[in-house]
Protein backbone atom coordinates (compact mmCIF):
# COMPACT_ATOMS: atom_id res chain seq x y z
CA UNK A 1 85.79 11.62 -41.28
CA UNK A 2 82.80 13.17 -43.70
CA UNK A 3 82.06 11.91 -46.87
CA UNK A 4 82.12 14.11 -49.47
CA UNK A 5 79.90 13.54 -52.65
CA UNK A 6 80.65 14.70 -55.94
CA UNK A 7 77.83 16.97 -57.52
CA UNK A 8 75.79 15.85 -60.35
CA UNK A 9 76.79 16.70 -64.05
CA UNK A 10 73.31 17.79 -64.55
CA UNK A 11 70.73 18.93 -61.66
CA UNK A 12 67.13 20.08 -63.09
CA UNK A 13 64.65 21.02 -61.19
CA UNK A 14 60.62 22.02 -62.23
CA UNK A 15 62.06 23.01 -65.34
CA UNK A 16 59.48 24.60 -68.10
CA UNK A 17 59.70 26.01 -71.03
CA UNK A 18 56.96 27.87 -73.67
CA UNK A 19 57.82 29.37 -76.76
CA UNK A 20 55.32 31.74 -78.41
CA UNK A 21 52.60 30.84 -76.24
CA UNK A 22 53.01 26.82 -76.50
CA UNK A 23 54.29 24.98 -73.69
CA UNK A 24 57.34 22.97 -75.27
CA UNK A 25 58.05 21.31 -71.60
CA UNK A 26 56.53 21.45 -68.30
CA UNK A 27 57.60 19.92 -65.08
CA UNK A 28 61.09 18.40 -66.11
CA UNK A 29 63.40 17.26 -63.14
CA UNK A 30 66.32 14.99 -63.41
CA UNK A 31 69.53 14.56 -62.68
CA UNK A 32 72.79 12.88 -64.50
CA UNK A 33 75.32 11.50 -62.49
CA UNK A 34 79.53 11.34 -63.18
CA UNK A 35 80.16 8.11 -65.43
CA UNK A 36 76.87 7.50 -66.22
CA UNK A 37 75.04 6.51 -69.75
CA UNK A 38 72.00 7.92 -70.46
CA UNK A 39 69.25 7.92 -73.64
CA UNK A 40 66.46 10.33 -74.20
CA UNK A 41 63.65 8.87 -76.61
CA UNK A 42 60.26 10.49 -77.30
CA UNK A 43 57.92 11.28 -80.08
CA UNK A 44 59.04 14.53 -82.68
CA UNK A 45 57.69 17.63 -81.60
CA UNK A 46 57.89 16.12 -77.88
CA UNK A 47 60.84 18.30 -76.45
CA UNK A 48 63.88 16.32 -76.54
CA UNK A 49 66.09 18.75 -78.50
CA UNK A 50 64.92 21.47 -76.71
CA UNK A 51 65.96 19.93 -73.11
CA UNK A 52 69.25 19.24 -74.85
CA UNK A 53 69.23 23.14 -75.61
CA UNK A 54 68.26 24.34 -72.27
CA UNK A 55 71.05 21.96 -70.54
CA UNK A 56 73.83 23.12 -73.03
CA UNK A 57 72.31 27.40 -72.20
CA UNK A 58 71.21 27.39 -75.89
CA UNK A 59 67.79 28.32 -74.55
CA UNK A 60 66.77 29.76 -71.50
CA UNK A 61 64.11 28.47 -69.62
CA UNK A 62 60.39 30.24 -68.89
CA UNK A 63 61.26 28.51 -65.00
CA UNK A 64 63.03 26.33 -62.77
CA UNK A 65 66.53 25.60 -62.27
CA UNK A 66 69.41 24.12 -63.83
CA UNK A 67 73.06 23.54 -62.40
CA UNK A 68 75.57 21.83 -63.86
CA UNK A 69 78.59 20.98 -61.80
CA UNK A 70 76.87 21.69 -58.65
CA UNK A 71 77.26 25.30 -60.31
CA UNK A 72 73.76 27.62 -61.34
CA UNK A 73 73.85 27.23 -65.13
CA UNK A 74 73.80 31.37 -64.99
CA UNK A 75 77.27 31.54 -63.53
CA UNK A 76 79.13 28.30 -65.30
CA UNK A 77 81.73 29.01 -67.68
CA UNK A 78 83.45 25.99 -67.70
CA UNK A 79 82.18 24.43 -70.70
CA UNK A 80 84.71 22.58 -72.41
CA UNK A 81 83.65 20.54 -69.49
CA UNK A 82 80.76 19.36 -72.00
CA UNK A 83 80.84 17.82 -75.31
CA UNK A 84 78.31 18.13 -77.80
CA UNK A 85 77.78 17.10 -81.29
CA UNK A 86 74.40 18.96 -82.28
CA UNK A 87 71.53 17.22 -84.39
CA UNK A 88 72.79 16.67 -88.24
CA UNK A 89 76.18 17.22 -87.80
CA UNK A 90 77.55 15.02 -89.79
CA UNK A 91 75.27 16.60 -92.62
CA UNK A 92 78.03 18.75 -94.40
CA UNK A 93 78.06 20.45 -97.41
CA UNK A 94 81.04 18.44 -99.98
CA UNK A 95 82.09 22.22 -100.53
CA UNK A 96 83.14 23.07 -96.69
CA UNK A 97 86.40 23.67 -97.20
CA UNK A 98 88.10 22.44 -94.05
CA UNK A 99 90.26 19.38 -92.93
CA UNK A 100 89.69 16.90 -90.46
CA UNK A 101 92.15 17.96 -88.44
CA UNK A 102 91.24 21.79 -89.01
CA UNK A 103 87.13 20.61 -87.70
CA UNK A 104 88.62 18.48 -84.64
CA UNK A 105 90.56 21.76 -83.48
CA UNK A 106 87.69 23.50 -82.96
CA UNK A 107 87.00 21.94 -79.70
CA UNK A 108 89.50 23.07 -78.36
CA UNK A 109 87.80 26.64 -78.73
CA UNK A 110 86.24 26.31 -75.63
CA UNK A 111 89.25 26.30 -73.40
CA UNK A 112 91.39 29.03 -75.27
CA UNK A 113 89.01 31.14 -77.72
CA UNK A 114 88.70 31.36 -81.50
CA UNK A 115 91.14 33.79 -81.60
CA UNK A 116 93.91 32.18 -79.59
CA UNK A 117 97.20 30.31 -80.77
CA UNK A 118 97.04 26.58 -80.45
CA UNK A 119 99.20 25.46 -77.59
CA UNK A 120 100.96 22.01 -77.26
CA UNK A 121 98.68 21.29 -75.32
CA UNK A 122 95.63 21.76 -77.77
CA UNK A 123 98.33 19.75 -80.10
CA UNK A 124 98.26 17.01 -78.06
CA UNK A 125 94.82 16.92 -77.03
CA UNK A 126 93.73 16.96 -80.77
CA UNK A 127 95.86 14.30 -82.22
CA UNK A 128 94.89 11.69 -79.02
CA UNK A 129 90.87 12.44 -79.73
CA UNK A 130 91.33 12.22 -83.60
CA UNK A 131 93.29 9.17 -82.60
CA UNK A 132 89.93 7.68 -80.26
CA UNK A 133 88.02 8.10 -83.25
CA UNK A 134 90.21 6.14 -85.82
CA UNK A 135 90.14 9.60 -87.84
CA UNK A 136 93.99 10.31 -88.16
CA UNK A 137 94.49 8.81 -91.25
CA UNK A 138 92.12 11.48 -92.50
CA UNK A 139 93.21 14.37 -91.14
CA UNK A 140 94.25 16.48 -94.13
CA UNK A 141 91.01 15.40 -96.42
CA UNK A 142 88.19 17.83 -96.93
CA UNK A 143 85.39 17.10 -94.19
CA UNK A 144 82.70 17.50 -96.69
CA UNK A 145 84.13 14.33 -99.07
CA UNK A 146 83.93 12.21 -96.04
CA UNK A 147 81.59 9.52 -95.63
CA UNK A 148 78.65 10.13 -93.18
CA UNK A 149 79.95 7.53 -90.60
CA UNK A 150 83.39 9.23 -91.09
CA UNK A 151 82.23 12.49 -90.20
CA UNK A 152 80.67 11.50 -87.85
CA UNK A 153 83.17 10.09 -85.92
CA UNK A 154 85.18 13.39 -86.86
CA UNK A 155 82.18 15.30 -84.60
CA UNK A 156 82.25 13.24 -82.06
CA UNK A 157 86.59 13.65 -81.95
CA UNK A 158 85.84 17.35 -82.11
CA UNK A 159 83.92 17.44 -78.98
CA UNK A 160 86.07 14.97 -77.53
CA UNK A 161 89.02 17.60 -78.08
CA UNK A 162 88.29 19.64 -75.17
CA UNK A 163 88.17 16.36 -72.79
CA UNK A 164 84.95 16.77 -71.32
CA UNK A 165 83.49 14.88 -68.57
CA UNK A 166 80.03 14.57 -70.59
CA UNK A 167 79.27 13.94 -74.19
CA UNK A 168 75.83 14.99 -75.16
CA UNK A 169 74.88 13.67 -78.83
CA UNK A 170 71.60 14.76 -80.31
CA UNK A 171 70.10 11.62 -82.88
CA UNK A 172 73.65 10.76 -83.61
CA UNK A 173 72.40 8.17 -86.51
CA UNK A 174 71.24 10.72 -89.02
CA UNK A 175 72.54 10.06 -92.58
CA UNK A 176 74.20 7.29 -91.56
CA UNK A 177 74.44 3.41 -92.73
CA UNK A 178 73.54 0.81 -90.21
CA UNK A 179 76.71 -0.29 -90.03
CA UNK A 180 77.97 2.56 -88.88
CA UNK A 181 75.45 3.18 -86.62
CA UNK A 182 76.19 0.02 -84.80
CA UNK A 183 80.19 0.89 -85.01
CA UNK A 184 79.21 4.24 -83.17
CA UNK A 185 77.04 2.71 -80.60
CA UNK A 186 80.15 0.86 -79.75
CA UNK A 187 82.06 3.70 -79.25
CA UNK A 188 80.07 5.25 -77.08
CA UNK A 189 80.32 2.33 -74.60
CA UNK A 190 84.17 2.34 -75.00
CA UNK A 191 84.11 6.12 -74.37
CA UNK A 192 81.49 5.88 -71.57
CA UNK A 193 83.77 2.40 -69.77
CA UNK A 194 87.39 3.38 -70.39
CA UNK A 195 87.60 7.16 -70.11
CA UNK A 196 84.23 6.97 -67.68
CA UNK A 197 82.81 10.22 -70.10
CA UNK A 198 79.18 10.48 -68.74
CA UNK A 199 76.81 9.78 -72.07
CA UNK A 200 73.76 11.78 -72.94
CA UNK A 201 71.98 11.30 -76.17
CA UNK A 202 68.62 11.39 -78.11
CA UNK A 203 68.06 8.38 -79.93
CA UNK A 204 64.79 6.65 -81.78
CA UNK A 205 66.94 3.11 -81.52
CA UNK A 206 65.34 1.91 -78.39
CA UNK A 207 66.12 -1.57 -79.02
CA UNK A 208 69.96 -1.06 -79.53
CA UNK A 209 70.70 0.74 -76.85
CA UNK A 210 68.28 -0.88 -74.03
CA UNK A 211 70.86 -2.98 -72.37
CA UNK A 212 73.48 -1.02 -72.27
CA UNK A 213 72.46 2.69 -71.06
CA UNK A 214 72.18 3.00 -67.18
CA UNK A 215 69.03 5.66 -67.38
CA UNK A 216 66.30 6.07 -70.13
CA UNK A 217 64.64 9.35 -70.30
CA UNK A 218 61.05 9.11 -72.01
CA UNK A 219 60.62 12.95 -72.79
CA UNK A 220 56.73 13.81 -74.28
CA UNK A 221 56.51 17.71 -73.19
CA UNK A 222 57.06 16.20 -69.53
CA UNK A 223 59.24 13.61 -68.57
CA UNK A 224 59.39 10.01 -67.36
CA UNK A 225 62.14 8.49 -66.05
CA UNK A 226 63.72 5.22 -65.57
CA UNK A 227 66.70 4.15 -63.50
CA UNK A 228 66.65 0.94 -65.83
CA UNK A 229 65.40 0.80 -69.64
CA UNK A 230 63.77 -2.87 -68.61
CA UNK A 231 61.50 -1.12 -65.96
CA UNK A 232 59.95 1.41 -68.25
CA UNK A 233 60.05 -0.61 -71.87
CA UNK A 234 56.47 -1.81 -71.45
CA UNK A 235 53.46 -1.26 -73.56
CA UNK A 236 51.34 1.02 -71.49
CA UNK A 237 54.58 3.33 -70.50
CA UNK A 238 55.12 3.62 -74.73
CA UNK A 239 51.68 3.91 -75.21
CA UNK A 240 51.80 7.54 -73.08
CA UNK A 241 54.93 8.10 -74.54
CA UNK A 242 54.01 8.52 -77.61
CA UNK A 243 50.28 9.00 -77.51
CA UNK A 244 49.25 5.99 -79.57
CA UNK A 245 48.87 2.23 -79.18
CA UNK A 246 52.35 0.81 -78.63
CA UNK A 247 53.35 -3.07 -79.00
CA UNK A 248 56.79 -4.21 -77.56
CA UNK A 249 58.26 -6.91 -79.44
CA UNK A 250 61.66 -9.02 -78.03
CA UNK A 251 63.85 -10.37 -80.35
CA UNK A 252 66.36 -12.32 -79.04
CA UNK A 253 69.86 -13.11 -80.70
């Protein structure tokens, strides 16, 4: 009997990119596997939102390849296979004038179009992801006179909406208290070990995430790449990283 493997959410391969004459990345090649829980870290200006970009067909690349599904990203359309919650999201302005419930629907978009009528089905799938996010209790008040942690978690229930095998969060802690930061960190790893959602996200929180992610991306215009945080997180690996003398310190709990 032949084993059959299941393709990898993400396949990239000698990936570049230049915009207006400046090379943004050069040489990228990963790969992100089902189920798996990944970080990118790197300096500003380094290229992590732009990979983020190029893997979600925001941007298209100057060469190489990228497939997601085992499918050329050229001829996928099955994106509400993919979450995303873009960089200050949860930045609103207090005068958007939509619901919780009314933001959360829209990721259901994806799978039925903007101009479609909301099945049972979306029904269903929108109450259970509001429900994940401990945002139901808010579902008639005005996004924009949320809290930041609250609307954040309403983001993260919107792209959860479409039940995607991947959830791709770019520097999910912006405008947001510590404690809420740490409450979203958790659930990620609930999302990520219950419902097995593959996690990809940029953060600048090395030290909170370190021993929990499975794979650390370390993206500086190229890329270097971990299968383990604890074989990369050393001083001369940060000090390329980020182009300047870099001092590790543990703290332990």
């Amino acid at each position: 009997m032949s084993l059959k493997f299941a393709p990898s959410l993400f396949e990239v391969r000698d990936l570049n990119f230049t915009r207006g004459g400046n090379e943004i990345l050069k040489s990228v090649n990963l790969s992100i596997l089902e189920g798996e829980y990944c970080a990118i870290i790197g300096p500003n200006g380094g290229g992590k939102t732009t990979l983020i970009r190029l893997l979600m067909g925001l941007e298209k690349p100057t060469s190489g390849s990228i497939k997601l599904f085992g499918t050329e990203q050229n001829k996928f359309r099955a994106w509400n296979r993919i979450g995303y919650v873009p960089q200050r999201s949860a930045l609103v302005d207090a005068t958007f004038p939509a619901t919780v419930r009314e933001v959360v629907a829209m990721g259901r978009y994806a799978g039925r179009g903007i101009l479609g009528f909301e099945t049972s089905e979306d029904a269903e799938a929108i109450e259970e992801s509001m429900e994940q996010m401990g945002v139901s209790d808010l579902r008639d008040r005005l996004i924009g006179h949320l809290s930041g942690g609250q609307r954040q978690r309403v983001m993260i229930a919107r792209a959860l909406a479409s039940h995607p095998q991947v959830l791709i969060v770019d520097e999910p802690n912006t405008g947001v208290d510590v404690e809420s930061q740490h409450r979203f960190y958790e659930l990620l790893r609930l999302l990520n070990k219950t419902k097995r959602i593959a996690i990809l996200f940029i953060t600048h929180d090395v030290g909170v995430i370190a021993e929990d992610i499975s794979k650390l991306f370390f993206v500086n215009q190229t890329l270097l790449l971990s299968q383990t945080p604890q074989q990369m997180l050393r001083c001369d690996q940060m000090s390329r990283l980020y182009g300047t003398p870099a001092h590790l310190v543990s703290h332990n709990h």
